[in-house]
Protein backbone atom coordinates (compact mmCIF):
# COMPACT_ATOMS: atom_id res chain seq x y z
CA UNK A 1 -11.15 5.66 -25.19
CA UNK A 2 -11.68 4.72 -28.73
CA UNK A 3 -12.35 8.64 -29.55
CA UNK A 4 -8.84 9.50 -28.34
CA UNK A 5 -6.44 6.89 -29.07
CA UNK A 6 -6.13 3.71 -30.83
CA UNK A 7 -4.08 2.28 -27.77
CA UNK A 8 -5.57 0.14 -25.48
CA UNK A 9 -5.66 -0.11 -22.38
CA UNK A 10 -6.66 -1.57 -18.92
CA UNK A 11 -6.43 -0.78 -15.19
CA UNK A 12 -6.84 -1.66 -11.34
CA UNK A 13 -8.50 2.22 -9.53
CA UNK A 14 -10.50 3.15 -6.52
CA UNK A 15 -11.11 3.05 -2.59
CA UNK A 16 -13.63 1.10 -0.86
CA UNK A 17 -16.49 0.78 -2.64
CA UNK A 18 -15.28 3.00 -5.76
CA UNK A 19 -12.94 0.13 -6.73
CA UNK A 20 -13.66 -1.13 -10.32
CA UNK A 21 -11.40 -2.38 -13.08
CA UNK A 22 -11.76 -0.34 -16.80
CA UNK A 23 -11.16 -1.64 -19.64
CA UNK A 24 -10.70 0.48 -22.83
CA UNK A 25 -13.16 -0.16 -26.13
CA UNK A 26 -10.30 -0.53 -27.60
CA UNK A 27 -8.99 -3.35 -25.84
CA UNK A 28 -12.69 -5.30 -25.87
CA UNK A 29 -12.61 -4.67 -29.54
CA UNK A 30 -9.35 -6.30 -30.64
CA UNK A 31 -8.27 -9.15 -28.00
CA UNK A 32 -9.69 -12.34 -27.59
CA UNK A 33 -11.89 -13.50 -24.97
CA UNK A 34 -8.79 -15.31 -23.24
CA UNK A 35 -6.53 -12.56 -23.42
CA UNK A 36 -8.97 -10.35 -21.82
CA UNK A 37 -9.64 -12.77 -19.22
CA UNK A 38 -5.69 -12.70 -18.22
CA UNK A 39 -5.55 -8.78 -18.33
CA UNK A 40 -8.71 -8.63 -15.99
CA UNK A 41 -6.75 -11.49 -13.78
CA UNK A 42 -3.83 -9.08 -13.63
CA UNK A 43 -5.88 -6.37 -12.65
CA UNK A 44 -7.60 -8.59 -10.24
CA UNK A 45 -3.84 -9.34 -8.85
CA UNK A 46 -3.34 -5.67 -8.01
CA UNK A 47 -6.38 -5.54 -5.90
CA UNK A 48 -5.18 -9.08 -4.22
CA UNK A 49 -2.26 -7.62 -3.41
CA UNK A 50 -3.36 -4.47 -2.53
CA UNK A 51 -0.96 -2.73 -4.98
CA UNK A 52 -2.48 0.87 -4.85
CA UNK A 53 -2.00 1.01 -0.94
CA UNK A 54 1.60 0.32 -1.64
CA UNK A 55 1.78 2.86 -4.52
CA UNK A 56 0.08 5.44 -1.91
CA UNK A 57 2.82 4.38 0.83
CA UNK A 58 5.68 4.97 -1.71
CA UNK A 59 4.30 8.18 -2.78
CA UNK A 60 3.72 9.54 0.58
CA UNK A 61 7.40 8.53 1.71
CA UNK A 62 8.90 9.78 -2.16
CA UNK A 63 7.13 12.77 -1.94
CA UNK A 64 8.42 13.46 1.88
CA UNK A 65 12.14 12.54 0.63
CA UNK A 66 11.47 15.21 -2.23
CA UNK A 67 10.38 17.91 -0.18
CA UNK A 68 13.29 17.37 2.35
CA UNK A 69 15.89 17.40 -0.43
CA UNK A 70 14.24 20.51 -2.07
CA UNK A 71 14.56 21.65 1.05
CA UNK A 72 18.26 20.98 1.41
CA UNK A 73 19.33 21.51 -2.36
CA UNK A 74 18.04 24.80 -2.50
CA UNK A 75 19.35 25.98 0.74
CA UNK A 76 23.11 24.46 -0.79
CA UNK A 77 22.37 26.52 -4.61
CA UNK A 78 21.15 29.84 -2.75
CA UNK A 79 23.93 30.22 -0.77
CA UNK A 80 26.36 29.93 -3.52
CA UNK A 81 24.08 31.79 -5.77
CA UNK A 82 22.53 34.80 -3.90
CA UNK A 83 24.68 37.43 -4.82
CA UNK A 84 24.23 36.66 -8.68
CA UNK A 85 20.22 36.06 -8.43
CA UNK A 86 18.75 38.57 -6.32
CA UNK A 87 16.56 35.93 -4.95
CA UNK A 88 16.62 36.58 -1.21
CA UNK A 89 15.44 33.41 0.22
CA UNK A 90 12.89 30.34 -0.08
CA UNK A 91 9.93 32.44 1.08
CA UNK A 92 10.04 35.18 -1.41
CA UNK A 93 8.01 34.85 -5.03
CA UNK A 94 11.21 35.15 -6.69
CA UNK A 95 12.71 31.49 -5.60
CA UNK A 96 9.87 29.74 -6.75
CA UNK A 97 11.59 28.78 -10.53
CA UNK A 98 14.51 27.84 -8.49
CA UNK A 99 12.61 25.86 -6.17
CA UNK A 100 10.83 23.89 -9.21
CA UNK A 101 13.95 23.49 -10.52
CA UNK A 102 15.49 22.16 -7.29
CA UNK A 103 12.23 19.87 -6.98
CA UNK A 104 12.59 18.53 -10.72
CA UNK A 105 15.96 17.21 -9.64
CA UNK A 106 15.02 15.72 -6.81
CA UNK A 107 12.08 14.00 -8.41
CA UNK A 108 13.99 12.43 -11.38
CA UNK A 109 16.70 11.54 -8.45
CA UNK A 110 14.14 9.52 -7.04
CA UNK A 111 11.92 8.35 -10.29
CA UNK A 112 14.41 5.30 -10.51
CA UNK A 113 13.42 3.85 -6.81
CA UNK A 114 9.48 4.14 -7.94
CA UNK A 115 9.55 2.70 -11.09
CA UNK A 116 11.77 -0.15 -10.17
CA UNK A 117 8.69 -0.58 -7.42
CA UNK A 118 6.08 -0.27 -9.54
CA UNK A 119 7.72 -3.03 -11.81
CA UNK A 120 8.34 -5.29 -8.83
CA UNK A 121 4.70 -4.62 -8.73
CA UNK A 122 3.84 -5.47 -11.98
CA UNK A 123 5.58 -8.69 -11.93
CA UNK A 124 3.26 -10.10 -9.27
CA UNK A 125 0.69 -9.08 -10.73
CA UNK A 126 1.76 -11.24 -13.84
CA UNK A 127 2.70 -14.27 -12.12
CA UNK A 128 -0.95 -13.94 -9.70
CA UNK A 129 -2.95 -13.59 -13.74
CA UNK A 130 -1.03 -16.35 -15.11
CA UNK A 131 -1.81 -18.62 -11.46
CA UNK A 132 -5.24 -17.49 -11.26
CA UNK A 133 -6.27 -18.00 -15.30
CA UNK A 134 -3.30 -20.80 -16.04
CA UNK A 135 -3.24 -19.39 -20.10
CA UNK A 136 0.38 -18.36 -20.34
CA UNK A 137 -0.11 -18.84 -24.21
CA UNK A 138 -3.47 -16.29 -24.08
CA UNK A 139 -1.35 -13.85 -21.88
CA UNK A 140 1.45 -13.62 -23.93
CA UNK A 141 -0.99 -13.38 -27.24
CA UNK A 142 -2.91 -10.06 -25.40
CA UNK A 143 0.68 -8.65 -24.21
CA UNK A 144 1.94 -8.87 -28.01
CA UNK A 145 -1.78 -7.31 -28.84
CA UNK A 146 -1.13 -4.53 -26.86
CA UNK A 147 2.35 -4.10 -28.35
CA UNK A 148 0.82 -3.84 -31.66
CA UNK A 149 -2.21 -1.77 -30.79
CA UNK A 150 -0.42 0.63 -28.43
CA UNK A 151 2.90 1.05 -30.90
CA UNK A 152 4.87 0.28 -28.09
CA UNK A 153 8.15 -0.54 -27.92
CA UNK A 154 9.23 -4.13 -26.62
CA UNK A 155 12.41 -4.14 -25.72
CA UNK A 156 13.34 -0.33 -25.02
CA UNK A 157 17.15 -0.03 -23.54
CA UNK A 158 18.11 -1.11 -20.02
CA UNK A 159 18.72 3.12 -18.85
CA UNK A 160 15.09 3.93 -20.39
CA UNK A 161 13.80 1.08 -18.66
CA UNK A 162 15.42 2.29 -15.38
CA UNK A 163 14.71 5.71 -15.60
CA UNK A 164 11.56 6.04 -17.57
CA UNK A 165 9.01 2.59 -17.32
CA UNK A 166 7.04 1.72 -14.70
CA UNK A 167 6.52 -1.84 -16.63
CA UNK A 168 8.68 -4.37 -17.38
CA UNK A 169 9.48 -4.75 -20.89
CA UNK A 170 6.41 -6.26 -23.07
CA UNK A 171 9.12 -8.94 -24.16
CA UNK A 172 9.96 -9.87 -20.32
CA UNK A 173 6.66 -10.30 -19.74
CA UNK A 174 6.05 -12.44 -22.86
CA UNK A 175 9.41 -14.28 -21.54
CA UNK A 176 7.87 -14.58 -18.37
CA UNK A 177 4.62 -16.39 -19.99
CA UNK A 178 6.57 -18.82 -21.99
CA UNK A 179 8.45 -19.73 -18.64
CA UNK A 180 5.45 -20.62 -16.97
CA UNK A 181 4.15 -22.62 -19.92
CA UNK A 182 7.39 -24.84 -19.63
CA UNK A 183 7.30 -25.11 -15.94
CA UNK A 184 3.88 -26.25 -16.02
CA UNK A 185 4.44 -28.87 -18.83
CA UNK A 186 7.87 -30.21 -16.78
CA UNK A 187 5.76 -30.49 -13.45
């Protein structure tokens, strides 16, 4: 990864027996042994939880809801639009930019729902790495390492979180670490 970014990065992928967890260079190179360990607990908490069936199930049922509301939208703009177009229906080659179009809308109607998922997600898969490796301190240390490395931005507003992120913010997560640090002490 090292050849095309300086970010770093890490990540749960496969079926069966193609399942694996990757790691960037980049990440290896500049996190401590404990802070990887926490990321690879993470990822471990995705596969525990089966997170990418759930992703699949979302995206079969988003990308149904998509189709049927292309499906709708563009009947509702070609009827009022027709006569100022040309384009004589869904099946002709002339609809299709209208159809993207139509599609784009209904996608970013329904990017909100996923990524609000995908962070629900994410949180478990926080909680199960900080459970599973009990170093909130380390976890927190590797999430502000990948802030650093990766330029990202910690606390991006509240309608680019909703619309845009499929993560919750790097300082909710760090929050979420220190929480865990002083519910372990007070137990």
């Amino acid at each position: 990864m090292s050849r095309q970014t300086k970010a770093a990065n890490a990540f749960f992928t496969g079926i069966g027996s193609t399942k694996r967890i990757v790691l960037s260079d980049t990440l290896i190179e500049n996190m401590s042994h404990d802070e990887i360990e926490t990321i690879v607990a993470h990822e471990i908490g995705h596969q525990a939880h089966r997170d990418l069936w759930r992703l699949l199930a979302l995206g079969t049922v988003t990308t149904a809801a998509i189709a049927f509301a292309t499906q709708r939208l563009f009947s509702f703009v070609h009827q009022r639009t027709a006569s100022r177009t040309g384009i004589r229906g869904a099946g002709y080659a002339e609809s299709l930019p209208m159809i993207e179009l139509v599609a784009s809308v209904a996608g970013m109607a329904i990017m909100p729902i996923q990524n609000a998922f995908s962070r629900y997600i994410e949180r478990q898969a926080d909680t199960y790495a900080l459970e599973l490796t009990d170093k909130p301190e380390a976890f927190a240390s590797g999430l502000d390492r990948l802030r650093v490395i990766s330029l990202a931005d910690p606390d991006p507003g509240r309608l680019e979180q909703i619309l845009l992120h499929s993560h919750p913010t790097l300082n909710e997560r760090m929050e979420a670490c220190k929480r865990y640090a002083r519910e372990r002490q007070s137990a």
